[in-house]
N, C-alpha and C. Protein backbone atom coordinates (compact mmCIF):
# COMPACT_ATOMS: atom_id res chain seq x y z
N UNK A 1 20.01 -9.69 11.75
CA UNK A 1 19.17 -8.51 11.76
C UNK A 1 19.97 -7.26 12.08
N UNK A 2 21.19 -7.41 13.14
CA UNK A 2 21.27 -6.10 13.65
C UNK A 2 22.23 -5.58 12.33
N UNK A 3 23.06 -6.90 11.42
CA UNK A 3 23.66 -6.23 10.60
C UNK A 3 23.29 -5.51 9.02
N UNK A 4 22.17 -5.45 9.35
CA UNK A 4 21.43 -4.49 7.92
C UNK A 4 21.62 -3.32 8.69
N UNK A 5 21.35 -2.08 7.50
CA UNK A 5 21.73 -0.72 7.51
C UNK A 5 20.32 -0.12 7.81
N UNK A 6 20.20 0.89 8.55
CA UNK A 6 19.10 1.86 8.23
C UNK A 6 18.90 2.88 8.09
N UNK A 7 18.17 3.77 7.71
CA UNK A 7 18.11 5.42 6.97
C UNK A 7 19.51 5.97 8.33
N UNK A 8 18.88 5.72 9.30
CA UNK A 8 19.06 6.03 10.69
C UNK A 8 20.82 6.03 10.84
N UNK A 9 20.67 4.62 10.43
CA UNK A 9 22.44 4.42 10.37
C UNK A 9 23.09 4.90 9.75
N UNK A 10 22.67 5.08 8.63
CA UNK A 10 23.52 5.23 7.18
C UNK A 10 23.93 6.66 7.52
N UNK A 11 22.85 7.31 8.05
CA UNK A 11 23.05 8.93 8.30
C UNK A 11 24.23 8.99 9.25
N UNK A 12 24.16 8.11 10.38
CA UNK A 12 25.06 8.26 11.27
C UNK A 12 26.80 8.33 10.82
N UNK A 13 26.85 7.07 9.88
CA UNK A 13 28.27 6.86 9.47
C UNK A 13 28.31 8.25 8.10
N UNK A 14 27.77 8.60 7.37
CA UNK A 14 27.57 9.23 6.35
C UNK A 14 28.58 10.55 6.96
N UNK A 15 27.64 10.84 7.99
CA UNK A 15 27.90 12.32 8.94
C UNK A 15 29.64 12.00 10.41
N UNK A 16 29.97 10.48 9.95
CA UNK A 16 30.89 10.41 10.86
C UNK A 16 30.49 10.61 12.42
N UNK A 17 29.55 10.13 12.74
CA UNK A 17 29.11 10.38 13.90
C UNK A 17 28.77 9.15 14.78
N UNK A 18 30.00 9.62 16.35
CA UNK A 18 29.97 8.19 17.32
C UNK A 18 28.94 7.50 17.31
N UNK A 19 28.67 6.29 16.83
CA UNK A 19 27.93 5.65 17.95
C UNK A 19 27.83 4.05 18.51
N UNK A 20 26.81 3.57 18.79
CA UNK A 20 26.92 2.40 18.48
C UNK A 20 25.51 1.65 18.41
N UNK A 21 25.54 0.70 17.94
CA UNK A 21 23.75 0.06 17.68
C UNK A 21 24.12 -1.34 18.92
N UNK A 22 22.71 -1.29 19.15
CA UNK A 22 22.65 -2.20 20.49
C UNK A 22 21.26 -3.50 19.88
N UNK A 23 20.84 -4.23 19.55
CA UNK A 23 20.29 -5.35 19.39
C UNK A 23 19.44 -5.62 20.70
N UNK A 24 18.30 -5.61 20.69
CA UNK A 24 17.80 -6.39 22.02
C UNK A 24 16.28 -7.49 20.89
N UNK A 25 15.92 -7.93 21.90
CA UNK A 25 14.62 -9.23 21.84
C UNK A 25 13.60 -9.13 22.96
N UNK A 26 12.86 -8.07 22.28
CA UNK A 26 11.70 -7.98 23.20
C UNK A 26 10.59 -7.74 22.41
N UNK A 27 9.36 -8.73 22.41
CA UNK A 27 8.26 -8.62 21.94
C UNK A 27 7.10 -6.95 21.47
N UNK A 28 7.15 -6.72 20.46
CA UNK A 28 6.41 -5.37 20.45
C UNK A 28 5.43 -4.53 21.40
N UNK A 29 4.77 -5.79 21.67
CA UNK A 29 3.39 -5.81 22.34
C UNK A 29 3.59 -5.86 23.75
N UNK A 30 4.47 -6.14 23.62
CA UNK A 30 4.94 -6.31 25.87
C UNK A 30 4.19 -4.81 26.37
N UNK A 31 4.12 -5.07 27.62
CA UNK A 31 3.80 -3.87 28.39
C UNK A 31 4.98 -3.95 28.83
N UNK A 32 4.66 -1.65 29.40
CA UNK A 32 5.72 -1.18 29.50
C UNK A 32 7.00 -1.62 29.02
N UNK A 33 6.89 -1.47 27.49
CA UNK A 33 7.86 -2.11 26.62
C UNK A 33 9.06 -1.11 26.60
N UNK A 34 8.92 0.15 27.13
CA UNK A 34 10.47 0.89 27.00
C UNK A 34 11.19 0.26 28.57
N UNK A 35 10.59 0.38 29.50
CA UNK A 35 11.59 0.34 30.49
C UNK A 35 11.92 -1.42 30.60
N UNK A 36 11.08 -2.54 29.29
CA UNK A 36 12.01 -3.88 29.40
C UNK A 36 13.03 -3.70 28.26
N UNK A 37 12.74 -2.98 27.53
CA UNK A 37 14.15 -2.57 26.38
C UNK A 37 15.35 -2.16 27.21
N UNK A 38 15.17 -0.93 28.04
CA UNK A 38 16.25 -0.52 29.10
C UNK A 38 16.68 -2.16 29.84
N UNK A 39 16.06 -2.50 30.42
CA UNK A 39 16.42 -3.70 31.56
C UNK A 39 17.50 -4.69 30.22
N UNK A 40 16.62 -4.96 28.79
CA UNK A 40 17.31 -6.10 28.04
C UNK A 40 18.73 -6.03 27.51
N UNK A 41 18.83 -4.36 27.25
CA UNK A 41 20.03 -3.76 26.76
C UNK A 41 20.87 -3.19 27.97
N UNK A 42 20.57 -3.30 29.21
CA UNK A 42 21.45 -3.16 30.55
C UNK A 42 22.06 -2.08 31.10
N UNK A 43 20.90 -1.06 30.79
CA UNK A 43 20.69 0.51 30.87
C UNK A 43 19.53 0.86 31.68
N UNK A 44 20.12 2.51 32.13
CA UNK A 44 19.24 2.73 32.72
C UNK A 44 17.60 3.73 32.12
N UNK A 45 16.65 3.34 32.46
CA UNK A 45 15.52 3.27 31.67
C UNK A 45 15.42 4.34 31.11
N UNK A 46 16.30 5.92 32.34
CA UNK A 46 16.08 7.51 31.49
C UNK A 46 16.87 7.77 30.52
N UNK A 47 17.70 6.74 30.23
CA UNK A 47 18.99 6.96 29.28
C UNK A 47 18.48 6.73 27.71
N UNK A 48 17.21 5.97 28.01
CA UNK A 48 16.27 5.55 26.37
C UNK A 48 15.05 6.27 26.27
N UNK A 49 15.14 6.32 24.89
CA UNK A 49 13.88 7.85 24.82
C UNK A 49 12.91 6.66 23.52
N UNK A 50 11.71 7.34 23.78
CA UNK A 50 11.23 6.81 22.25
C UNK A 50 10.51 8.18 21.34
N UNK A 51 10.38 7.64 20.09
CA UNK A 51 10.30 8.36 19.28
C UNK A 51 8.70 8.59 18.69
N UNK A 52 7.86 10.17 19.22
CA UNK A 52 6.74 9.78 18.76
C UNK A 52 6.25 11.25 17.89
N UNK A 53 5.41 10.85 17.08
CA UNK A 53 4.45 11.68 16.15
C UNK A 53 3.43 12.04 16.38
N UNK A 54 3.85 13.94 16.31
CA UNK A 54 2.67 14.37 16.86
C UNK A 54 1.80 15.18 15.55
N UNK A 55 0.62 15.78 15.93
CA UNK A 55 0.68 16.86 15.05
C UNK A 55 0.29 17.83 16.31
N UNK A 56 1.18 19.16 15.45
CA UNK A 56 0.51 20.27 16.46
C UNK A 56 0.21 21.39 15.22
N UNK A 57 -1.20 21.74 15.79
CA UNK A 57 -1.74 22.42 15.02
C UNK A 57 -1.96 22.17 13.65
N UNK A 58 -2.00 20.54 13.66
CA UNK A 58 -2.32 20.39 11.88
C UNK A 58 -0.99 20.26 11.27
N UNK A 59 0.12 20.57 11.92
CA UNK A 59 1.53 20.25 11.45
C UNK A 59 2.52 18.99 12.05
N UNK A 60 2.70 17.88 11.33
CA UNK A 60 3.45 16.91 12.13
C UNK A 60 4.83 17.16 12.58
N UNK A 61 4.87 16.65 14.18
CA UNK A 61 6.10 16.82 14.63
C UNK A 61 7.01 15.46 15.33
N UNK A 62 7.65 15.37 16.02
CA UNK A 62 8.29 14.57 16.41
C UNK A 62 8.94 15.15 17.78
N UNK A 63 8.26 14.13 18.89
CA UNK A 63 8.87 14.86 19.79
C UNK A 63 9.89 13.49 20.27
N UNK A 64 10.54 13.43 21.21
CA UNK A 64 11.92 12.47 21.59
C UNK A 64 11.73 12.46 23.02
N UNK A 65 10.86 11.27 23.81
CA UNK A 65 10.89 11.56 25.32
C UNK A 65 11.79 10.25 25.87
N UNK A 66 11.96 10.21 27.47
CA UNK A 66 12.59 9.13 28.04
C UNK A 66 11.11 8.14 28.20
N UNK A 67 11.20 6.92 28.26
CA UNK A 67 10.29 5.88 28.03
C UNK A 67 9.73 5.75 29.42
N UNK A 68 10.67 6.94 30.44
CA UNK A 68 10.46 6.55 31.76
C UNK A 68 8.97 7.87 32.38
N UNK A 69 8.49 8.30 31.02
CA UNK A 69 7.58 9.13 31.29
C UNK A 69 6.36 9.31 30.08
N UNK A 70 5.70 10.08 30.04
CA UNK A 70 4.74 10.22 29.35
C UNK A 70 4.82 11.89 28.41
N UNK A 71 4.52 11.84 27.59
CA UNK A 71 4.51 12.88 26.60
C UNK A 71 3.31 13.65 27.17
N UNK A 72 3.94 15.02 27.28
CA UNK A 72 3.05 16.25 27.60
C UNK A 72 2.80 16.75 26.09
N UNK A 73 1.40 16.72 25.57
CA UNK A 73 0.81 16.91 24.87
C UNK A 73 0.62 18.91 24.40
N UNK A 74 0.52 19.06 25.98
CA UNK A 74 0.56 20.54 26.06
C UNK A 74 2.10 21.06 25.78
N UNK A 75 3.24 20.46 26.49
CA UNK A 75 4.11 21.44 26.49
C UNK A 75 4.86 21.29 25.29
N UNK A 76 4.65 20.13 24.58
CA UNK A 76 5.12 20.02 22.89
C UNK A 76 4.33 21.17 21.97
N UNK A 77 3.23 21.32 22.13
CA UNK A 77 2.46 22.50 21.53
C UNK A 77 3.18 23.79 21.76
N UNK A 78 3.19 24.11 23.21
CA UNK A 78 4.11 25.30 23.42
C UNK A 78 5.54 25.40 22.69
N UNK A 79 6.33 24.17 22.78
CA UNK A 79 7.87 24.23 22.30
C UNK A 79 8.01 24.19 20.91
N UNK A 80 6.56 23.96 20.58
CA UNK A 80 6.36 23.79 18.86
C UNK A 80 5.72 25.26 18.41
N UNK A 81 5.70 25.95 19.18
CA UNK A 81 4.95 27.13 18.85
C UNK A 81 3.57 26.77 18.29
N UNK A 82 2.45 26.17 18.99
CA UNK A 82 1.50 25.89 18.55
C UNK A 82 0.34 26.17 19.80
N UNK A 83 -0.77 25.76 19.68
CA UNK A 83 -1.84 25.54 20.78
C UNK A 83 -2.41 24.22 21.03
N UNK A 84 -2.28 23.38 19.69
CA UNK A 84 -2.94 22.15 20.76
C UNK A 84 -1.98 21.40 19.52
N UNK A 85 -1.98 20.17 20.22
CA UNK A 85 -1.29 18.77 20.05
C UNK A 85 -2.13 17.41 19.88
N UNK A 86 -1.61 16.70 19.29
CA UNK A 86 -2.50 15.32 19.62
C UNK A 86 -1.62 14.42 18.87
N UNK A 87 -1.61 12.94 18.77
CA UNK A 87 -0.66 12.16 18.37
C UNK A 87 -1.43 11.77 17.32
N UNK A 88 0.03 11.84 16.49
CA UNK A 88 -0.86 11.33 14.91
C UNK A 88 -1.35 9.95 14.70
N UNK A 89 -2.23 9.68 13.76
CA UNK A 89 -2.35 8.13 13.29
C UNK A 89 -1.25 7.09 13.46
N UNK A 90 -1.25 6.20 13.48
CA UNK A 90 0.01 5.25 13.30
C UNK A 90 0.16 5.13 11.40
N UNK A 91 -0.33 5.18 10.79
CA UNK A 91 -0.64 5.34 9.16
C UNK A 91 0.21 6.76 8.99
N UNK A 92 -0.17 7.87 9.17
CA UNK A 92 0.65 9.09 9.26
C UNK A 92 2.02 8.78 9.42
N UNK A 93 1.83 8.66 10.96
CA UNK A 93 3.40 8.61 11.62
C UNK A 93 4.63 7.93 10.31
N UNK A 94 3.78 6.61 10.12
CA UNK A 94 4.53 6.03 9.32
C UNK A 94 4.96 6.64 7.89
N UNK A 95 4.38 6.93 7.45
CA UNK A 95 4.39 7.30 6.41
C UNK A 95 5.30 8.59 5.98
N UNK A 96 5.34 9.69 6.72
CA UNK A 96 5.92 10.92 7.42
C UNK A 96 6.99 10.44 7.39
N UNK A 97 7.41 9.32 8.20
CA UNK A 97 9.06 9.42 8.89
C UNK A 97 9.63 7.75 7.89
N UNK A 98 8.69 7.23 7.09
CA UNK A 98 9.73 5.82 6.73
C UNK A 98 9.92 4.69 7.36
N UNK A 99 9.46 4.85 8.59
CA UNK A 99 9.68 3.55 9.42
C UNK A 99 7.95 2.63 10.35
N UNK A 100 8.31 1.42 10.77
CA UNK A 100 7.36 1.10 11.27
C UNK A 100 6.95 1.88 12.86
N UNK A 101 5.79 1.33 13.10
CA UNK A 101 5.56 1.98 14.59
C UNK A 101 6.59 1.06 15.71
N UNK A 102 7.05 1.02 16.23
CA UNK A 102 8.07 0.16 17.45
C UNK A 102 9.59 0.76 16.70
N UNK A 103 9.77 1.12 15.43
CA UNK A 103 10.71 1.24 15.16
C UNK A 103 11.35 3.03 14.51
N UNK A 104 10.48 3.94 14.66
CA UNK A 104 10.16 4.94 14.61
C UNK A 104 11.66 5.46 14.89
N UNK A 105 12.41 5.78 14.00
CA UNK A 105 13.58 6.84 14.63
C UNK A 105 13.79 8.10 14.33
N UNK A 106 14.12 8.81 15.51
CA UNK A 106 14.21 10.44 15.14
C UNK A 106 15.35 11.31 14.11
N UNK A 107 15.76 10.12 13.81
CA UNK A 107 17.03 10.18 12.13
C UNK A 107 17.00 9.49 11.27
N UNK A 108 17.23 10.07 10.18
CA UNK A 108 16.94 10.04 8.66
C UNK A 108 15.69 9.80 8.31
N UNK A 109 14.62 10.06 8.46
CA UNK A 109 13.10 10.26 8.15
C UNK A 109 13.01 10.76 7.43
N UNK A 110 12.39 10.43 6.64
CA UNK A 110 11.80 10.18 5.51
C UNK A 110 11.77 11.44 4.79
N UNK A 111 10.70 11.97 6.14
CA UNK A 111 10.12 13.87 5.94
C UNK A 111 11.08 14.89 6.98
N UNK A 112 11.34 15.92 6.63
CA UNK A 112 12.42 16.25 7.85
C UNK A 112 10.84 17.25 8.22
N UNK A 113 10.98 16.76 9.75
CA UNK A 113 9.66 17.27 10.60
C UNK A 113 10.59 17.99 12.06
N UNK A 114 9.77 19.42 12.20
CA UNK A 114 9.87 19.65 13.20
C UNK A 114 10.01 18.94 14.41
N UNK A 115 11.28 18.62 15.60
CA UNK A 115 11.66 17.67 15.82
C UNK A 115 11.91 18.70 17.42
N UNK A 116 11.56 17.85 18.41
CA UNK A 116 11.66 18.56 20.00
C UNK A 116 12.08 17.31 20.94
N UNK A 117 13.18 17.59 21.37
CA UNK A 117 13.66 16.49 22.36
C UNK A 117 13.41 16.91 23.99
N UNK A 118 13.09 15.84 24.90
CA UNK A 118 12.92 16.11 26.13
C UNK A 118 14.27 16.85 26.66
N UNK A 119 14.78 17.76 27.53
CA UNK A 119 15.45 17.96 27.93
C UNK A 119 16.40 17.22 28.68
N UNK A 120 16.05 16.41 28.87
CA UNK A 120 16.53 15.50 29.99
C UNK A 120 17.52 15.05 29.47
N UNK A 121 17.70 14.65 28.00
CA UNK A 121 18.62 13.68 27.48
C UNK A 121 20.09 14.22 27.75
N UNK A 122 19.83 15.55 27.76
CA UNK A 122 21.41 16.91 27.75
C UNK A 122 21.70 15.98 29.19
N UNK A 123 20.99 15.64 30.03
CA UNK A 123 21.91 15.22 31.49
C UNK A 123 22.90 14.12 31.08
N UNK A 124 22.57 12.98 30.11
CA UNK A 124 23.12 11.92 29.92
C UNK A 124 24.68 12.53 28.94
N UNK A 125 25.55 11.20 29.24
CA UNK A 125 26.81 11.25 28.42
C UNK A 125 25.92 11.11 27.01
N UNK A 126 25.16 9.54 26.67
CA UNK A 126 25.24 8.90 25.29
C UNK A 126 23.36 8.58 26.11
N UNK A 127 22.97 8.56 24.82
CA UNK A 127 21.12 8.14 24.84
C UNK A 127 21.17 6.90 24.15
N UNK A 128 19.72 6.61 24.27
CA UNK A 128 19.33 5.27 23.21
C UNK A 128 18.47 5.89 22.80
N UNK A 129 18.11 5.80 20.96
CA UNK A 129 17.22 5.92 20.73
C UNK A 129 17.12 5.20 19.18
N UNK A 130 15.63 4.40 18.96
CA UNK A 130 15.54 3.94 18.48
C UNK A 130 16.54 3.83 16.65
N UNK A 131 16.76 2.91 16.07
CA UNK A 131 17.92 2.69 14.68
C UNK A 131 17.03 2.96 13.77
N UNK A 132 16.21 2.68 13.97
CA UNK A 132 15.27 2.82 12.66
C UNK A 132 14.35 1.27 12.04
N UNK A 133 14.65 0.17 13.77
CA UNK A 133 13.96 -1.25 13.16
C UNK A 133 13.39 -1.48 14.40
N UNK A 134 12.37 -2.08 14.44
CA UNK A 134 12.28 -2.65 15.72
C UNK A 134 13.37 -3.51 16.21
N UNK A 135 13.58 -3.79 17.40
CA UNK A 135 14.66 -4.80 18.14
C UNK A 135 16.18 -4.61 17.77
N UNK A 136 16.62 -3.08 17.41
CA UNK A 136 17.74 -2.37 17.58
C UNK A 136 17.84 -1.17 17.62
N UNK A 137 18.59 -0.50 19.07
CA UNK A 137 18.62 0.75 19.39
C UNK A 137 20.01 1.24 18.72
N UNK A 138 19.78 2.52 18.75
CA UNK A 138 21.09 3.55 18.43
C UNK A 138 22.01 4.34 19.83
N UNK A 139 23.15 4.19 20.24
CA UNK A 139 23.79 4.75 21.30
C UNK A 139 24.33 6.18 21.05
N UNK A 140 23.92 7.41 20.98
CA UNK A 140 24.68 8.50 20.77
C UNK A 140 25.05 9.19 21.39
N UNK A 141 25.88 10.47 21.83
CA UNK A 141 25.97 11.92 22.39
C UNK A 141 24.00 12.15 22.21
N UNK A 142 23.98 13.02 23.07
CA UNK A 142 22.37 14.23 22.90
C UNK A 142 22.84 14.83 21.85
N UNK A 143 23.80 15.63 22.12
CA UNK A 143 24.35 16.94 21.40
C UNK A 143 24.22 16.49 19.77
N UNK A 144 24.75 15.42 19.52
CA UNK A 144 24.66 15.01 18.24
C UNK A 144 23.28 14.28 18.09
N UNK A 145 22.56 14.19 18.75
CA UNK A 145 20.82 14.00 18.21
C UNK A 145 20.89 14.98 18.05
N UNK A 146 20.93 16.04 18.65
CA UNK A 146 19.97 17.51 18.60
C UNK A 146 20.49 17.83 17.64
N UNK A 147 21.65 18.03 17.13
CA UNK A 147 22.07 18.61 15.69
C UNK A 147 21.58 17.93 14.66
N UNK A 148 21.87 16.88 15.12
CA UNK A 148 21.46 15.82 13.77
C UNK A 148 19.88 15.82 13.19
N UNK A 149 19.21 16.54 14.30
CA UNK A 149 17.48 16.39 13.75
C UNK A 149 17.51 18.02 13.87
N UNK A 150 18.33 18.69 13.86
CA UNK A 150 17.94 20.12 14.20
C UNK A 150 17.21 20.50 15.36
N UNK A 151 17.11 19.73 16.32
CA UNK A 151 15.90 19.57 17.30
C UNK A 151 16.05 20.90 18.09
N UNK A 152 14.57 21.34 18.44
CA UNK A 152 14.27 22.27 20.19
C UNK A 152 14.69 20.89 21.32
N UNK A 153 14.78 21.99 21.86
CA UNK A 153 14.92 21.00 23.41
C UNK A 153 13.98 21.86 24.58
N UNK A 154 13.57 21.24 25.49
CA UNK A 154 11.60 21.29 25.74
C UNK A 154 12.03 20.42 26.89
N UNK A 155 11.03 20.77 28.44
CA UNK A 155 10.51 19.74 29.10
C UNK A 155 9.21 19.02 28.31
N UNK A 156 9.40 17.75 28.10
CA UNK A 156 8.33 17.46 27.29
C UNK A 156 7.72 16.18 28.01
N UNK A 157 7.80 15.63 29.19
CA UNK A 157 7.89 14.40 30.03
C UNK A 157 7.05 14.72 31.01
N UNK A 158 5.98 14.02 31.32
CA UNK A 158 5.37 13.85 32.90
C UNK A 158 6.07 12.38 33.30
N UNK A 159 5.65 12.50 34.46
CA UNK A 159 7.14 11.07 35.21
C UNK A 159 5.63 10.47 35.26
């Protein structure tokens, strides 16, 4: 599994850009399924973000939080220049970005969508964030997410 390619990847090597893909085995459906991804892949839980679809204002976005918090609905609206927020369909989401729901990555999608990363990630050396499959992460720089999706960077996290 981990050795198939994805939009996600392809972009990565395409663009010459560090990284590395990490493989874990953890059931979709688990609770609090980001911070047992952190524990399976032997990281720490703020170092992995997941990848979710919003719309704000009728426009889909993508915001990028640590798994160790919850998506502020409000302050993605603000960083999106919008007024209200709400998370899209799982049908949308998918469809928008190319990938399944658990496997949602904030590179090479499908649709290039307004894209806002938690701030937090700038503290870390290298992030995790999802490859583009379920049950394999991507290891990068921030700096090179944020370029790579064009992203804002936003407190976007309640703990």
């Amino acid at each position: 599994m981990a050795g198939r390619s994805t939009p996600a990847i392809t972009l990565l090597a395409q663009r010459r850009i560090t990284h590395r893909t990490h493989p874990y085995d953890v059931p979709a459906e688990t609770p609090n399924y980001g911070a047992v991804v952190a524990a399976a892949l032997g990281v720490a839980p703020e170092r992995v973000f997941k990848t979710l679809v919003a719309e704000v204002d009728g426009v889909l976005t993508v915001a990028v939080v640590p798994v160790t918090g919850e998506l502020d609905l409000k302050a993605l609206a603000a960083a999106a220049g919008g007024k209200r927020a709400t998370l899209a369909e799982r049908v949308t989401a998918e469809r928008a970005t190319g990938y399944v729901r658990g496997g949602i990555s904030p590179l090479g999608q499908r649709k290039r969508l307004l894209t806002v990363i938690d701030v937090s990630a700038l503290d870390h050396s290298t992030v995790y964030v999802s490859a583009g499959r379920r049950g394999l992460q991507v290891e990068l720089e921030p700096a090179d997410l944020v370029a790579l999706t064009d992203a804002r960077t936003a407190r976007l996290a309640t703990a």
